[in-house]
N, C-alpha and C. Protein backbone atom coordinates (compact mmCIF):
# COMPACT_ATOMS: atom_id res chain seq x y z
N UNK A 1 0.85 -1.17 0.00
CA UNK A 1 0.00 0.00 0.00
C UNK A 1 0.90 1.23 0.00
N UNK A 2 0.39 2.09 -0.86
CA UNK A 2 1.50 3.50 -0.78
C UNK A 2 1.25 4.30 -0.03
N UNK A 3 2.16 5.17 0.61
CA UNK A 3 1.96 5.82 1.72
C UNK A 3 1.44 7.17 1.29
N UNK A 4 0.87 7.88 2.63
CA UNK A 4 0.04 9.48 2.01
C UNK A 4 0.41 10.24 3.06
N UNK A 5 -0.18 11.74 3.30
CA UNK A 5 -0.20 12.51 4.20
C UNK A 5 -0.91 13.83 3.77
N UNK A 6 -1.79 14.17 4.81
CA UNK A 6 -2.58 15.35 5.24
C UNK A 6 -1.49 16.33 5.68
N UNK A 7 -2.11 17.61 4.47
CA UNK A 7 -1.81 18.74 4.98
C UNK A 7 -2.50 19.76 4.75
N UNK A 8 -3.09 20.71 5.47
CA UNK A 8 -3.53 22.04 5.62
C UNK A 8 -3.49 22.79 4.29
N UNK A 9 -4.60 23.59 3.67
CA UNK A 9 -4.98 24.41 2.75
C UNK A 9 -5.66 25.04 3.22
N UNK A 10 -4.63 26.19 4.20
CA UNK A 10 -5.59 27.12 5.30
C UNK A 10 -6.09 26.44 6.10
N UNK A 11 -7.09 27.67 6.76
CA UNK A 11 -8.16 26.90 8.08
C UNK A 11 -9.53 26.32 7.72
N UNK A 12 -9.81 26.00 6.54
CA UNK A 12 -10.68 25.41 6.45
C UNK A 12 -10.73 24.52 5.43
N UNK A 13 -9.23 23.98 4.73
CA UNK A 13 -9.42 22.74 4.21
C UNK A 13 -8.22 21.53 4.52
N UNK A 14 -8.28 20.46 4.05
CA UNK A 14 -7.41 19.60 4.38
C UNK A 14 -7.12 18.74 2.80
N UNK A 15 -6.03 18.49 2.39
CA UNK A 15 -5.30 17.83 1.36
C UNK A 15 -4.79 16.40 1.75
N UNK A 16 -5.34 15.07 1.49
CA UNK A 16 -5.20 14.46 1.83
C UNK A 16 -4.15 13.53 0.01
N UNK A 17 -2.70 13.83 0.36
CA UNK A 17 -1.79 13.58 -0.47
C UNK A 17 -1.45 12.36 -0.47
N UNK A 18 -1.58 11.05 -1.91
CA UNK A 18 -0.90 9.84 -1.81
C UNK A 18 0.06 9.81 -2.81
N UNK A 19 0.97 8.73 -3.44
CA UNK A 19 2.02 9.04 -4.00
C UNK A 19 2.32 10.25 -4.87
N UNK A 20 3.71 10.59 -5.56
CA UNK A 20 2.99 11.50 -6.52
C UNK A 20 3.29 10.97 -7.92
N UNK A 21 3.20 10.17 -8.60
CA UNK A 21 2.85 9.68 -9.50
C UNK A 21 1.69 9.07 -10.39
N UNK A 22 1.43 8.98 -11.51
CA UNK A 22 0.40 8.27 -12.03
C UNK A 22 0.21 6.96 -11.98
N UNK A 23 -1.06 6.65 -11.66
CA UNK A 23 -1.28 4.97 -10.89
C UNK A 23 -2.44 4.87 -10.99
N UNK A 24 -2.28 3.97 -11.06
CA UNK A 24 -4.39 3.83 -11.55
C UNK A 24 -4.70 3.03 -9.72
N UNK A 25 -3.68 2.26 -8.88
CA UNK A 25 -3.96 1.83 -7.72
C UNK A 25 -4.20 3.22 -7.18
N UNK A 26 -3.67 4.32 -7.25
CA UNK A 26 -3.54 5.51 -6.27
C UNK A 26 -4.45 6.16 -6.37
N UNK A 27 -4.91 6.23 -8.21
CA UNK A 27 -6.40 6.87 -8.22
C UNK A 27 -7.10 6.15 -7.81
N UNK A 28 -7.17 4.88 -7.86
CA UNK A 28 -8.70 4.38 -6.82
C UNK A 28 -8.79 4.49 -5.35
N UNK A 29 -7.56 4.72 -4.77
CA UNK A 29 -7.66 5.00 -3.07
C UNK A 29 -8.30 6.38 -3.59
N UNK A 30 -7.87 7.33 -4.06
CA UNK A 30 -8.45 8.65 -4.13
C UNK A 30 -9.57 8.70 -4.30
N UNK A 31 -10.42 8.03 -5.14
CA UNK A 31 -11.75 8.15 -5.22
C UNK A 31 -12.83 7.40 -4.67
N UNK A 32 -11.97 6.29 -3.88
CA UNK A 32 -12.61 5.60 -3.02
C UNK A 32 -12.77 6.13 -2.13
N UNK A 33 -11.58 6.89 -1.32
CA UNK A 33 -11.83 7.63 0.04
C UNK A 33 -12.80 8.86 -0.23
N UNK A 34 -13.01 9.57 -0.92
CA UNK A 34 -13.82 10.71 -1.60
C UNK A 34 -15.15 9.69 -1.37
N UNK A 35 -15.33 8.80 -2.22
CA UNK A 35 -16.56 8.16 -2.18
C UNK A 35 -17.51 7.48 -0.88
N UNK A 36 -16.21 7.41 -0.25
CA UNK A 36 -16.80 7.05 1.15
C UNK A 36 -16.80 8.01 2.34
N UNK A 37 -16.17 9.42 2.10
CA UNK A 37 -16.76 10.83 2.64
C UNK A 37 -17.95 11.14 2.21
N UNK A 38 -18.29 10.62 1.06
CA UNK A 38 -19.50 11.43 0.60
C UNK A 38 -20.50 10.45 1.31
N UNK A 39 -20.41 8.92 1.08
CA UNK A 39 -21.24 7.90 2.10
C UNK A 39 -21.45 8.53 3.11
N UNK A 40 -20.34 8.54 3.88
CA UNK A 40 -20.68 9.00 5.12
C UNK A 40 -20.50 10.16 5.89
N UNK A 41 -21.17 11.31 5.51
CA UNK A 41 -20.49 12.42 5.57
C UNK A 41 -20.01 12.78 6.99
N UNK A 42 -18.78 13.72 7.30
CA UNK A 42 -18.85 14.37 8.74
C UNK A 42 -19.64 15.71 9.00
N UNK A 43 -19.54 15.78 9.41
CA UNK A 43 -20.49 17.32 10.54
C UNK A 43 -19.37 18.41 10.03
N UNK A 44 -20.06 19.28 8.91
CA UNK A 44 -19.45 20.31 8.68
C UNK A 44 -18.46 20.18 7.52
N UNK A 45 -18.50 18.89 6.73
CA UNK A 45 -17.71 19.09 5.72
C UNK A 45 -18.55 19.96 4.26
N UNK A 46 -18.01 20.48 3.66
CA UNK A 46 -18.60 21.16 2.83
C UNK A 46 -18.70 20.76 1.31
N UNK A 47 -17.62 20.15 1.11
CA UNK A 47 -17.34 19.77 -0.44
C UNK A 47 -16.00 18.57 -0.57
N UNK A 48 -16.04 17.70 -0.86
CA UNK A 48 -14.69 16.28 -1.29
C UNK A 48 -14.58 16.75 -2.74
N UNK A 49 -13.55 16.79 -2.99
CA UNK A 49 -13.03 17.32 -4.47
C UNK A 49 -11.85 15.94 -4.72
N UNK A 50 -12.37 14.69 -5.68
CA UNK A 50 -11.13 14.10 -5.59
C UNK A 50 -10.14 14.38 -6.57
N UNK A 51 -8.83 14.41 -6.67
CA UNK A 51 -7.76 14.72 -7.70
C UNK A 51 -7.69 13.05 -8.19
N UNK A 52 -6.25 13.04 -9.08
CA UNK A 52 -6.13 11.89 -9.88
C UNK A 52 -5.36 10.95 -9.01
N UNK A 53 -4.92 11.66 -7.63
CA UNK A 53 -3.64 11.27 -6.78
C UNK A 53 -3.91 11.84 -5.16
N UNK A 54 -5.00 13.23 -4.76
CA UNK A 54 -5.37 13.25 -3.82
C UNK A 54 -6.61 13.41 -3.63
N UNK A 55 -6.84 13.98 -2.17
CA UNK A 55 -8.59 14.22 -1.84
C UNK A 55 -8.39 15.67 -1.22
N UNK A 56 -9.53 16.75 -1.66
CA UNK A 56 -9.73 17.74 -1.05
C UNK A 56 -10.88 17.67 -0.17
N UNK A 57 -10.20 18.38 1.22
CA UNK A 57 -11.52 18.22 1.98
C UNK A 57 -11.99 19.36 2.47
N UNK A 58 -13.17 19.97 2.23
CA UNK A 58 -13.16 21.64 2.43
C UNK A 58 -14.60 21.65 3.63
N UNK A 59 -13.76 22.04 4.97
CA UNK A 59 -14.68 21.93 6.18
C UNK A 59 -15.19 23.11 6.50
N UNK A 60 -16.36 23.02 7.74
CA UNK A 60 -16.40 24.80 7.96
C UNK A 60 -15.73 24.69 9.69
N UNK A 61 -14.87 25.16 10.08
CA UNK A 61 -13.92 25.10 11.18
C UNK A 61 -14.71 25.27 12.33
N UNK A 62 -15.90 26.04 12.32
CA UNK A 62 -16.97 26.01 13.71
C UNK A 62 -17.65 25.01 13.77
N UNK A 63 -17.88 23.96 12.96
CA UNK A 63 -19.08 23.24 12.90
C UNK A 63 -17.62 21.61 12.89
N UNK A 64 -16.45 21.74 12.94
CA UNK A 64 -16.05 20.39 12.42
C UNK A 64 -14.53 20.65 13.56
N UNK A 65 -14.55 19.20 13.84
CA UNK A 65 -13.47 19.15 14.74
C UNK A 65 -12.07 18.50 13.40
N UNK A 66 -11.15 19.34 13.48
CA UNK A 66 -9.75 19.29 13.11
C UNK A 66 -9.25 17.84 13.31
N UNK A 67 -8.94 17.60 14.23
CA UNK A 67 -8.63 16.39 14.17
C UNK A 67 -9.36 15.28 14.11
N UNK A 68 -10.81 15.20 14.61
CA UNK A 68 -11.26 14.61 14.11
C UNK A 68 -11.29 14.18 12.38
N UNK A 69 -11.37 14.77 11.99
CA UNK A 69 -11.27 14.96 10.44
C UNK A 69 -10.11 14.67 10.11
N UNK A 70 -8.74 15.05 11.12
CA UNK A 70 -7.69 14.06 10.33
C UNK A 70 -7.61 12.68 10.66
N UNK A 71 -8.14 12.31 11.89
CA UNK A 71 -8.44 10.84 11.67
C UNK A 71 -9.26 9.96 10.85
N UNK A 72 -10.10 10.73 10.77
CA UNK A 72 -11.51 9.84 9.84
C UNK A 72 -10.31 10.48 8.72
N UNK A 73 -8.88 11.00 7.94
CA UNK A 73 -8.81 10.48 6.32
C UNK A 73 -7.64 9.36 7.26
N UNK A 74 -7.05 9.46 7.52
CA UNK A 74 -5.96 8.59 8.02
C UNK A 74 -6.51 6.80 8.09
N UNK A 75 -7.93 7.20 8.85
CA UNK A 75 -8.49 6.07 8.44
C UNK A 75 -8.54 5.37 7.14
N UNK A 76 -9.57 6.26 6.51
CA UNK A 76 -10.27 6.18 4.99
C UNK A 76 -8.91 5.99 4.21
N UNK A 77 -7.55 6.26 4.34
CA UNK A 77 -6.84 6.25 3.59
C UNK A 77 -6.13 5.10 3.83
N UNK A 78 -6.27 4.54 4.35
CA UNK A 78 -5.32 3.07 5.25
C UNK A 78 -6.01 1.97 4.88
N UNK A 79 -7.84 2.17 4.45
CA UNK A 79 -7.95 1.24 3.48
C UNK A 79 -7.46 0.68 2.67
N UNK A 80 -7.30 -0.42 2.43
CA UNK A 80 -7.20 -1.09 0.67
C UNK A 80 -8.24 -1.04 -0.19
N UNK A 81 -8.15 -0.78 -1.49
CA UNK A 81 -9.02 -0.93 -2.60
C UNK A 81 -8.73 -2.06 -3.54
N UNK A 82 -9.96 -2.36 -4.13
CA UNK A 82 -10.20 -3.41 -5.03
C UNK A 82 -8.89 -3.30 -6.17
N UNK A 83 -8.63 -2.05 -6.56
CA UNK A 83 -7.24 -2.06 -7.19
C UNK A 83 -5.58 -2.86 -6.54
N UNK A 84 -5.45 -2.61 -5.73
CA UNK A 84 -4.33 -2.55 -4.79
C UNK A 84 -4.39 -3.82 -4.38
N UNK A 85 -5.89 -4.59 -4.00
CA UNK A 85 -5.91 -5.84 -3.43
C UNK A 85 -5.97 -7.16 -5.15
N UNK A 86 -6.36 -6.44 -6.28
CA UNK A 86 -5.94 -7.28 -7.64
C UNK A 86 -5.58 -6.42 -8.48
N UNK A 87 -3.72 -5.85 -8.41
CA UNK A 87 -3.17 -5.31 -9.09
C UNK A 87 -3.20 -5.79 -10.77
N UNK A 88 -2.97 -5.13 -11.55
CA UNK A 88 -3.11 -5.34 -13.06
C UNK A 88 -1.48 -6.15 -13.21
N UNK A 89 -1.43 -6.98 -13.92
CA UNK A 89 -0.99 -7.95 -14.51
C UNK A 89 0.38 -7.31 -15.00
N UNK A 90 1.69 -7.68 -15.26
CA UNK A 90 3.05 -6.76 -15.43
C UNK A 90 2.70 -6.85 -17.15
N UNK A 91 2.29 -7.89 -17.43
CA UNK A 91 1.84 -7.77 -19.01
C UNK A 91 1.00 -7.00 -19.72
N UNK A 92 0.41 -6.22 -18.72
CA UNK A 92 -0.96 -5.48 -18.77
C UNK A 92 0.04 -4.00 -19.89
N UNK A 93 -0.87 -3.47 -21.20
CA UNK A 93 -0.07 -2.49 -21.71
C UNK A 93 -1.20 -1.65 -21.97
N UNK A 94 -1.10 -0.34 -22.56
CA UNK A 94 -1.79 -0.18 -23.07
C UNK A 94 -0.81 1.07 -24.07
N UNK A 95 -1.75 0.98 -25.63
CA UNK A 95 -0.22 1.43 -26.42
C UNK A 95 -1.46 2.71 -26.85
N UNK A 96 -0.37 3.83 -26.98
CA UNK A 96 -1.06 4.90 -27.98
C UNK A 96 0.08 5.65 -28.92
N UNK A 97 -0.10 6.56 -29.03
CA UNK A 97 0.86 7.73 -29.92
C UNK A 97 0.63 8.89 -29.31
N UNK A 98 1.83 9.30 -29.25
CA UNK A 98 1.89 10.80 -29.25
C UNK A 98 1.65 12.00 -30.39
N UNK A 99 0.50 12.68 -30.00
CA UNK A 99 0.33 13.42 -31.60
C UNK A 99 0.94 15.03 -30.97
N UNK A 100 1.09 15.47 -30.05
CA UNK A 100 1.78 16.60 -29.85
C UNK A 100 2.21 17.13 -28.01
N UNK A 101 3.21 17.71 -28.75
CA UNK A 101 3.94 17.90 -26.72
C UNK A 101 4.00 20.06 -26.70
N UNK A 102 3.72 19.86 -25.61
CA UNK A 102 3.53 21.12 -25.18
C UNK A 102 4.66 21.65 -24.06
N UNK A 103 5.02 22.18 -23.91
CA UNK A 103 5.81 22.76 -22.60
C UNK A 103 7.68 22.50 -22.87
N UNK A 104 8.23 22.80 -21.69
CA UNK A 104 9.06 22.18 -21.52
C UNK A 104 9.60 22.08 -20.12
N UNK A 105 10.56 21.14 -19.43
CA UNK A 105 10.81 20.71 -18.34
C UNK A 105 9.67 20.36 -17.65
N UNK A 106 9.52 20.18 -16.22
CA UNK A 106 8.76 19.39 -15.71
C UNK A 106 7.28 19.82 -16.05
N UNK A 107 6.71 20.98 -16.15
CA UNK A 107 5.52 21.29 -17.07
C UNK A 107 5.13 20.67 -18.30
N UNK A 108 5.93 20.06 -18.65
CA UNK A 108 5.87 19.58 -19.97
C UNK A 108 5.05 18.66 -20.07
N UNK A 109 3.80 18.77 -21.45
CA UNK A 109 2.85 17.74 -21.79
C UNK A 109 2.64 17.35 -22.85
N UNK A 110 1.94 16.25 -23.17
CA UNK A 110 1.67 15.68 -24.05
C UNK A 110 0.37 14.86 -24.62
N UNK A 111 0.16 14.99 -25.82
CA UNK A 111 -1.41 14.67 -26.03
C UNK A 111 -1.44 13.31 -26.35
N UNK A 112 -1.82 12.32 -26.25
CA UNK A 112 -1.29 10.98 -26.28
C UNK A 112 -2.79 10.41 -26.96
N UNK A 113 -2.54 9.81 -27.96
CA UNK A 113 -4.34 9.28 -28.90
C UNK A 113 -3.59 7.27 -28.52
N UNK A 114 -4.60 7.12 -27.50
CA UNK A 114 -4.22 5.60 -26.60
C UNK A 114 -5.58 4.83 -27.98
N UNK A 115 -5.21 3.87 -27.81
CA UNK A 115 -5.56 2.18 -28.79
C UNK A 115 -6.90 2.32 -27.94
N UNK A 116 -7.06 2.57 -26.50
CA UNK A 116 -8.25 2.62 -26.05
C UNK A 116 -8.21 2.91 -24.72
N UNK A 117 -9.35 4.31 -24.82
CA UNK A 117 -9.56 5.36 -23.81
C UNK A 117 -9.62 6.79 -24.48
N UNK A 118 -9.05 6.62 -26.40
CA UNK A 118 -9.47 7.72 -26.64
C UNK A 118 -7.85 8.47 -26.51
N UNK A 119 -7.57 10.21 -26.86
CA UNK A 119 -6.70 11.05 -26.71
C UNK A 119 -6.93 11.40 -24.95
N UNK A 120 -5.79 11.66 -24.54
CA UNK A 120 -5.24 12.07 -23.16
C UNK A 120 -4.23 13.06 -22.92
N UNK A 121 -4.35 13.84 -21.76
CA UNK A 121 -3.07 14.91 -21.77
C UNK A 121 -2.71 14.25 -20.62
N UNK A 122 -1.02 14.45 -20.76
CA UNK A 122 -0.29 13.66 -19.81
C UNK A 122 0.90 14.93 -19.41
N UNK A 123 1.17 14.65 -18.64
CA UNK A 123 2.33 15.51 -17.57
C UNK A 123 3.41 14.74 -17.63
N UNK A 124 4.34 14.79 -18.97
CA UNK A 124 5.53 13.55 -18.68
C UNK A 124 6.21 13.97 -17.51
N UNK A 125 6.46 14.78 -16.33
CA UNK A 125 7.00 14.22 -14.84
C UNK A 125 6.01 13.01 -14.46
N UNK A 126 5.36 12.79 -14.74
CA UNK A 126 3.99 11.54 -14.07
C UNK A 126 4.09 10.41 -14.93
N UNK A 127 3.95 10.59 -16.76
CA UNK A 127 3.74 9.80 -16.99
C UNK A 127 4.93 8.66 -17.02
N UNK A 128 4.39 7.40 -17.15
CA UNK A 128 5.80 5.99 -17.75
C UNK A 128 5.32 5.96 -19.16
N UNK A 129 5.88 6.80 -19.72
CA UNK A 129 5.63 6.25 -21.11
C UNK A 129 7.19 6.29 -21.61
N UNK A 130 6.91 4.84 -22.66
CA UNK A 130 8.00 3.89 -23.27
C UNK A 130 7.80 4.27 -24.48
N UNK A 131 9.09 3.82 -25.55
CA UNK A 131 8.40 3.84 -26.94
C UNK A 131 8.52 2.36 -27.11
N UNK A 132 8.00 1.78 -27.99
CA UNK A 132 7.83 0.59 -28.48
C UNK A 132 8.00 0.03 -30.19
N UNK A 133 8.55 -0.83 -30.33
CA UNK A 133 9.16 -0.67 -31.82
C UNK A 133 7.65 -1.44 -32.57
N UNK A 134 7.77 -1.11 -33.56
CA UNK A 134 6.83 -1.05 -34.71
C UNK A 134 6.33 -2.56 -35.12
């Protein structure tokens, strides 16, 4: 399981951060824990915003206890998900092309038209992309 950590976005939200890379295991803790704030909501949360890699948690500070709230993600995040518990296969690929790159250095992106899922913009600091011979 990959490790995370909560940190503060001001006084009234909380960033609940797991690796920082692209992972399809990491996005499902992310949207699992999001999904199961929204199940079960706390007293005073206002809005779960999930990212591709974290969870935003936007409280109202009179109505919601602080730490409480960092325990309930510490919890929620210490779960396992259905990803993580049947990881994808090392054979598992999925091939596309690159039709154009934008930026440069770690900003740098790229529009990627995948065999299936369609075109994607990717953040090569994140992405693993290989080339593959013909």
């Amino acid at each position: 399981m990959s490790a995370f950590r909560i940190v503060p976005a001001g006084d009234s939200a909380l960033i609940l951060e797991f690796e920082d890379r692209i992972d399809l295991a990491i996005n499902a803790r992310a949207v699992a824990v999001a999904e199961q704030l929204r199940a079960q909501p706390v007293a005073g949360v206002r809005d779960v915003v999930p990212t591709y890699r974290s969870v935003a948690v936007y409280f109202d500070p009179l109505q919601t206890s602080h730490d409480a709230l960092v325990t309930r993600l510490e919890h929620e995040a210490a779960i396992k998900t259905h990803a993580e518990s049947h990881p994808l296969p090392n054979d598992y690929r999925v091939h596309g092309v690159v039709r154009r790159r934008e930026g440069h250095g770690d900003g740098a992106k790229v529009w990627v038209n995948f065999d299936r899922g369609g075109i994607k913009l990717l953040v090569l600091k994140f992405a693993n992309l290989r080339p593959v011979a013909e």
